[in-house]
Protein backbone atom coordinates (compact mmCIF):
# COMPACT_ATOMS: atom_id res chain seq x y z
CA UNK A 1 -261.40 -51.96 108.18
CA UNK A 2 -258.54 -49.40 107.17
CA UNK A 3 -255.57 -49.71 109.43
CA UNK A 4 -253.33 -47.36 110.33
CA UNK A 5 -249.38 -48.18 109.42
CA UNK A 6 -246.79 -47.03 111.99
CA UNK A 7 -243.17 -47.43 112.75
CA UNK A 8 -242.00 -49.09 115.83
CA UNK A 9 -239.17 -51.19 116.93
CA UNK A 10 -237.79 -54.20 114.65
CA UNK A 11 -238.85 -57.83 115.75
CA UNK A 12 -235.81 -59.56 116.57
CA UNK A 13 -236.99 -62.49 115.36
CA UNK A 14 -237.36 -60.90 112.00
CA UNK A 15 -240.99 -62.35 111.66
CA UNK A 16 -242.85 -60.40 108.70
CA UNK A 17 -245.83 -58.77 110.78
CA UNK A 18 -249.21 -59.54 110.43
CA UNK A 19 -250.71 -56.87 113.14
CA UNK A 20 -251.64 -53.96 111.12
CA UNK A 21 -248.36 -52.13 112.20
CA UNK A 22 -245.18 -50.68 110.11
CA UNK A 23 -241.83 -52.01 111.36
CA UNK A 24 -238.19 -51.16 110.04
CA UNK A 25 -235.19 -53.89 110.30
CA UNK A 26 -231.43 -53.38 109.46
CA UNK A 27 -229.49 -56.06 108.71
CA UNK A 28 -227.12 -57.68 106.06
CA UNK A 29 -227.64 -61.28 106.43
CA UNK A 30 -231.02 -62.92 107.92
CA UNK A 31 -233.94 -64.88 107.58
CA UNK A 32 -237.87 -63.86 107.46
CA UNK A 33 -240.46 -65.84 108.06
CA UNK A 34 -243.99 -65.29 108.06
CA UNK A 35 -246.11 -64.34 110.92
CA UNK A 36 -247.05 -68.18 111.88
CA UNK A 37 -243.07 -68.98 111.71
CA UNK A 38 -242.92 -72.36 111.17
CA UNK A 39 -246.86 -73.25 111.43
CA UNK A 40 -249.81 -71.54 109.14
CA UNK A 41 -249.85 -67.87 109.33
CA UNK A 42 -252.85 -66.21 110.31
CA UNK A 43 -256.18 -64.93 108.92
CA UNK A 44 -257.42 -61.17 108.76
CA UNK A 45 -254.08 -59.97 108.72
CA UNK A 46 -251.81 -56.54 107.88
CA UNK A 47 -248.68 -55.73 107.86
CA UNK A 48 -245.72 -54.09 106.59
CA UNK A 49 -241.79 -53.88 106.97
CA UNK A 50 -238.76 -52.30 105.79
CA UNK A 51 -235.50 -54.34 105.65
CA UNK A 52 -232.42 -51.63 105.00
CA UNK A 53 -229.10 -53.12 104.57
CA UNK A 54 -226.90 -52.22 107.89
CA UNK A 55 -224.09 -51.68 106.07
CA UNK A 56 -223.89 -48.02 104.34
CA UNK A 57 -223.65 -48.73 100.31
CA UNK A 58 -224.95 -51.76 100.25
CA UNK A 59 -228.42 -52.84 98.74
CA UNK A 60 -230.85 -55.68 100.27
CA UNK A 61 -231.08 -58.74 98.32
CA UNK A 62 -234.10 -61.13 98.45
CA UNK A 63 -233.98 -65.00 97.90
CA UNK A 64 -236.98 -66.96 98.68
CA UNK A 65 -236.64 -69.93 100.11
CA UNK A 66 -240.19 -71.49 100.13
CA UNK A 67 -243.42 -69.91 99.40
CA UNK A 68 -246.89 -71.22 100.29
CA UNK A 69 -249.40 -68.68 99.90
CA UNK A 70 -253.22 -69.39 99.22
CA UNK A 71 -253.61 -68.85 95.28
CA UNK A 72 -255.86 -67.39 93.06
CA UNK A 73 -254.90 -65.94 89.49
CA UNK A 74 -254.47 -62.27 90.37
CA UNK A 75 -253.38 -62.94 94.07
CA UNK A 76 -256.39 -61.09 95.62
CA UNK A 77 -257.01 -63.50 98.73
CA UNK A 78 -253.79 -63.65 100.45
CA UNK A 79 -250.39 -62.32 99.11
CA UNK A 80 -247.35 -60.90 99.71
CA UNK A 81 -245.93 -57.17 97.90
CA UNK A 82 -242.36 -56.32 97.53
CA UNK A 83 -241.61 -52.54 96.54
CA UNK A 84 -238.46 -50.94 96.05
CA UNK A 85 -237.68 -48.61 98.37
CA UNK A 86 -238.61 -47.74 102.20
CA UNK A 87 -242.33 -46.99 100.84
CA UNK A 88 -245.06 -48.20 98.22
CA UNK A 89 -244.03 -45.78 95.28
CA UNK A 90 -242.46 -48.64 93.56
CA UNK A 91 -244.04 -52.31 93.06
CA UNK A 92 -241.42 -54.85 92.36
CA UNK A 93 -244.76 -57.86 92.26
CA UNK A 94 -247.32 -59.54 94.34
CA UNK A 95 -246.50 -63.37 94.82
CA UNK A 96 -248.74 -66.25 95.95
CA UNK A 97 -249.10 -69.80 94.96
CA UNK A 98 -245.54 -72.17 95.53
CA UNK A 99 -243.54 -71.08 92.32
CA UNK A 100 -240.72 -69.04 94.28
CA UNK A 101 -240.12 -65.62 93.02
CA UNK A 102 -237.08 -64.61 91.24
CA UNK A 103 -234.01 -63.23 93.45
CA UNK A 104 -234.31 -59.31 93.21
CA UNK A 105 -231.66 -56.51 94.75
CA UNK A 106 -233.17 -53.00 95.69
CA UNK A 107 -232.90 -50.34 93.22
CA UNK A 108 -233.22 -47.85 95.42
CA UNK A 109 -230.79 -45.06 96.38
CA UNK A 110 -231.59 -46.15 100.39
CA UNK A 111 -230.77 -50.11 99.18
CA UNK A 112 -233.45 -50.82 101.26
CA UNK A 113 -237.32 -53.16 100.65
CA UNK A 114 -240.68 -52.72 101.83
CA UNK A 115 -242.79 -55.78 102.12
CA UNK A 116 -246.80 -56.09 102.40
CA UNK A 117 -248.19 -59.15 103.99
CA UNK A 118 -252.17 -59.51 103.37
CA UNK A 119 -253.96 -62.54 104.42
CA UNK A 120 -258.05 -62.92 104.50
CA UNK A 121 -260.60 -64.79 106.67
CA UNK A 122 -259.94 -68.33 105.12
CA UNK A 123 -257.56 -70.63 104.12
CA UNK A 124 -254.14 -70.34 105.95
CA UNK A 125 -250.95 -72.33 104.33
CA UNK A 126 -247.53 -72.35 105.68
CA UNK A 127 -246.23 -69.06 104.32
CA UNK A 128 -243.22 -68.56 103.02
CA UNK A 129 -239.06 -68.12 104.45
CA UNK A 130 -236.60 -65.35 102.65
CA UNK A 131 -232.91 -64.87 103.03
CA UNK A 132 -232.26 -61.33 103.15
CA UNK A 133 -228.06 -60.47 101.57
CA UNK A 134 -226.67 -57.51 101.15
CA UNK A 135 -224.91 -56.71 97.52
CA UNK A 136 -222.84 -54.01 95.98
CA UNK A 137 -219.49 -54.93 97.40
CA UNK A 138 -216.35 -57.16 95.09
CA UNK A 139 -216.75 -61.34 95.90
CA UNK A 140 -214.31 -63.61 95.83
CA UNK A 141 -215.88 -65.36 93.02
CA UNK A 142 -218.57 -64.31 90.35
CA UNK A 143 -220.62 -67.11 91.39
CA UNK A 144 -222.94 -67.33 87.58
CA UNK A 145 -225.76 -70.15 89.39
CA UNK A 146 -225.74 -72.25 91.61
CA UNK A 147 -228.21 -75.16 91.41
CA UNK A 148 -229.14 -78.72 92.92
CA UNK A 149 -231.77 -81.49 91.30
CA UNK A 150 -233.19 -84.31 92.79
CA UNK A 151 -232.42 -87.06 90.21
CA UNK A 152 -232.90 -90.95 89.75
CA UNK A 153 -232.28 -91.18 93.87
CA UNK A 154 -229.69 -88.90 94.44
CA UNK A 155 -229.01 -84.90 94.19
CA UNK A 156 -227.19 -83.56 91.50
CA UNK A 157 -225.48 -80.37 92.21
CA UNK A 158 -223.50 -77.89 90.20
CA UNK A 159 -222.70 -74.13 89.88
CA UNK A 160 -220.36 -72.04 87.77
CA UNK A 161 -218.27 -69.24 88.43
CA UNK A 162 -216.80 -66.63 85.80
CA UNK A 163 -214.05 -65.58 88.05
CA UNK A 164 -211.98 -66.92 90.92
CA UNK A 165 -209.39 -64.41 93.47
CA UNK A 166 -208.00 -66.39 95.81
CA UNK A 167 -210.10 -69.39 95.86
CA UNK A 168 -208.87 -72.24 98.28
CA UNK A 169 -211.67 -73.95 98.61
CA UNK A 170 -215.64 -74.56 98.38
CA UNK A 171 -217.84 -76.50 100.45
CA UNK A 172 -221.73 -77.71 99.99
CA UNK A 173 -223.58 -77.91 102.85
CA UNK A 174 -226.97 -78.84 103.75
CA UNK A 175 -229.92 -77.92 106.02
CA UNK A 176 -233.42 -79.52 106.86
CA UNK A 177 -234.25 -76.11 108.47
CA UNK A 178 -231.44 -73.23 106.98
CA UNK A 179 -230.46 -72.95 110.30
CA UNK A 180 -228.30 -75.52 111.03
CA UNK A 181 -225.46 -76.57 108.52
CA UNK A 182 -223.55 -79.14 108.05
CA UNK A 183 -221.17 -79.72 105.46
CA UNK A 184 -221.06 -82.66 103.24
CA UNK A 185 -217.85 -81.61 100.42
CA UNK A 186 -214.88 -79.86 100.24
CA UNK A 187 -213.70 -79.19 96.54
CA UNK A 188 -210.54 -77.04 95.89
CA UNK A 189 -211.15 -74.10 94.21
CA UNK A 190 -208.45 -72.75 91.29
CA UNK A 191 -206.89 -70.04 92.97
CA UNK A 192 -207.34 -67.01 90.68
CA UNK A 193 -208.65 -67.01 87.17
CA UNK A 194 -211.35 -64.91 84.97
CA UNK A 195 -212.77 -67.70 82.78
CA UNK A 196 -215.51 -69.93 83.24
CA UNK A 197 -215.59 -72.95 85.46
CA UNK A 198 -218.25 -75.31 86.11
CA UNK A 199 -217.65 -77.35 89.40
CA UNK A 200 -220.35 -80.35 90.56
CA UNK A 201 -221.00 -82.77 93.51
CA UNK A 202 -223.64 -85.59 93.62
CA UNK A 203 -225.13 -86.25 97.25
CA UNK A 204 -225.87 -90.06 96.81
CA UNK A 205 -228.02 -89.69 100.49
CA UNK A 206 -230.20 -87.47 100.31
CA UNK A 207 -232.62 -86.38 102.65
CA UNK A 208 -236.36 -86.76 102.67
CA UNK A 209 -238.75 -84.31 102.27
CA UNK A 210 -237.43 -80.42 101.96
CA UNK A 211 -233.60 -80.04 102.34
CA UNK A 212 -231.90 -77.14 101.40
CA UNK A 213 -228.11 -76.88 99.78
CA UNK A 214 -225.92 -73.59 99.93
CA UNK A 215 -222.22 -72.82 98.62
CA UNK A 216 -219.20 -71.55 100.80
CA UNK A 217 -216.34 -70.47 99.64
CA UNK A 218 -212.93 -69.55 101.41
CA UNK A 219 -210.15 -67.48 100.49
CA UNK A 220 -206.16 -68.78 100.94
CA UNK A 221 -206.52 -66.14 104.23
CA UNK A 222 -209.47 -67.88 105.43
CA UNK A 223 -212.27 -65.15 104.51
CA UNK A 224 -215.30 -67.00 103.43
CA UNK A 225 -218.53 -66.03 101.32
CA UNK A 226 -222.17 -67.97 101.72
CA UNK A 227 -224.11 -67.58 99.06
CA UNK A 228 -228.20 -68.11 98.57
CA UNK A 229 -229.70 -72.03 99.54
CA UNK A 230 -231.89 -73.51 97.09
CA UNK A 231 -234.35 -75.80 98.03
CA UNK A 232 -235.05 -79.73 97.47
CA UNK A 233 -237.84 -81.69 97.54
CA UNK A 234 -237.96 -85.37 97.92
CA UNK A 235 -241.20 -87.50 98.18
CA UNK A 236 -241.38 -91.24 99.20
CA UNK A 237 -242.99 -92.03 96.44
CA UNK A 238 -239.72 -90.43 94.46
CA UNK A 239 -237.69 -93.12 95.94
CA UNK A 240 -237.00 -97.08 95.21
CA UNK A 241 -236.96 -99.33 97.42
CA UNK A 242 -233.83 -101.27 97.40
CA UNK A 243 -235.11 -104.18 99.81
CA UNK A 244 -237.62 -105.44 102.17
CA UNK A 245 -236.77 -106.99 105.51
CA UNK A 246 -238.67 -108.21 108.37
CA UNK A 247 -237.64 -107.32 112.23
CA UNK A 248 -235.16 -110.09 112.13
CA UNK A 249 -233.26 -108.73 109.38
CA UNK A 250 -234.41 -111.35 106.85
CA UNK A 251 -235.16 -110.17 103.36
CA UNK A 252 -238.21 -110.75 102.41
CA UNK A 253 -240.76 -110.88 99.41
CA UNK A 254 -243.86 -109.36 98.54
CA UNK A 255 -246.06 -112.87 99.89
CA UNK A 256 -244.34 -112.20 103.28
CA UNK A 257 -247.37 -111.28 105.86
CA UNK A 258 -246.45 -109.01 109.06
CA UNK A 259 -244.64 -106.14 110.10
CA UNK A 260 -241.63 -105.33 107.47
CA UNK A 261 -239.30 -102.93 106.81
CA UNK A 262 -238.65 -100.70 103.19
CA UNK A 263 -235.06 -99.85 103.06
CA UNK A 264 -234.91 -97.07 100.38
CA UNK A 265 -231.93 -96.06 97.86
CA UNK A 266 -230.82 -93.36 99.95
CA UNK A 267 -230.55 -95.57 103.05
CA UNK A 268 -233.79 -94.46 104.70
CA UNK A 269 -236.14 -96.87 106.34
CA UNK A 270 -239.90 -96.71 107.09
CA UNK A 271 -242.04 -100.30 108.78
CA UNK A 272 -244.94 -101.23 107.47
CA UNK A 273 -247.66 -104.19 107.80
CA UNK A 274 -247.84 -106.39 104.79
């Protein structure tokens, strides 16, 4: 079935369409999801959209999040295509699988990307979620990476910076969702520098399952800058556990028979019959 692309009115809830139509969204700070949202997306689908950056002079930047796309080795079932551009003159890649594609800033005079979301009549997985940023305008930092690992039972996290104007102060905060934040460090920047500084935290409670961790930073006049999230993973399995109790708080050992409880290394619990 050929269908027919055409432009209509953004989605305000900046869901990457599935329905055979084109659609167009400005904006310099959001985040896409597929068509199923936060569920599978769907089969037999089409669609395309065009983020341009609201600002005039900037250029769209993509970060993806999370990415679960049925696989195959060329990406022929389902996929996703990114061109440059506000049509499909210019193919930046077509991405499927779980490895999350690179971060990539338009190239294109209008700033702007066009994205093509193909799905077929089987398997559904849970998609994927991109932050959309605008670039092309001076930070308050020149932020070189910004990372976080899941290590021996706790996070490790640590970026550098090349330059610093202004700096008062950076905070980490984490998400289950990268919609809600909250902020678990405040680390004082250096003011204003141009050589190389590499700051870290360690989150010694993390959270189970996929958490996400971004950088702000804030200027001595209190403007701020967010930068990307990156994304963590943490299985049960990944944990220890640092005791076993029963429900009336006793510890207990592995001959114990009944209901007990695990209390893990980052403080989590989960009950269990023995």
């Amino acid at each position: 079935m050929v269908l027919t692309y055409n432009k209509v009115a953004a989605q305000t809830e900046l869901l990457m369409p599935n329905d055979g139509f084109w659609y167009e969204f400005d904006t310099d700070d959001a985040l896409l999801y597929d068509d199923g949202y936060q569920g599978n997306y769907a089969n037999n689908g089409l669609g395309a959209l065009t983020i341009y950056p609201l600002t005039p002079g900037g250029f769209i930047t993509l970060s993806f999040l999370f990415m679960d796309i049925e696989e195959n080795s060329i990406c022929s079932w389902d996929y996703l295509e990114v061109y440059h551009g506000e049509n499909f003159d210019s193919l930046v890649g077509r991405y499927c699988g779980t490895n999350l594609p690179p971060v990539m800033t338009s190239t294109d005079p209008t700033g702007s990307f066009t994205l093509l979301w193909s799905t077929d009549g089987s398997v559904t997985r849970q998609g994927f979620i991109i932050q959309t940023k605008i670039a092309g305008f001076p930070l308050p930092i020149d932020l070189v990476y910004f990372e976080a690992e899941y290590i021996e039972n706790k996070v490790d996290i640590e970026w550098m910076v090349a330059s610093e104007v202004r700096n008062d102060y950076f905070e980490v905060q984490r998400s289950i969702n990268c919609l809600e934040w909250e902020v678990i460090a405040k680390l004082d920047g250096l003011g204003t520098h141009n050589f190389e500084v590499v700051y870290n935290y360690i989150d010694y409670e993390p959270l189970m399952g996929v958490s996400y961790y971004r950088l702000k930073q804030v200027d001595f006049d209190d403007k701020f800058e967010v930068f990307h999230p990156v994304s963590v993973i943490i299985n049960k399995e990944d944990l220890e556990i640092y005791k076993t109790i029963n429900l009336t708080g006793q510890e207990v050992d592995e001959h114990y028979k009944g209901i007990v409880i695990d209390i893990y290394s980052n403080g989590t619990m989960a009950k269990r019959i023995q």
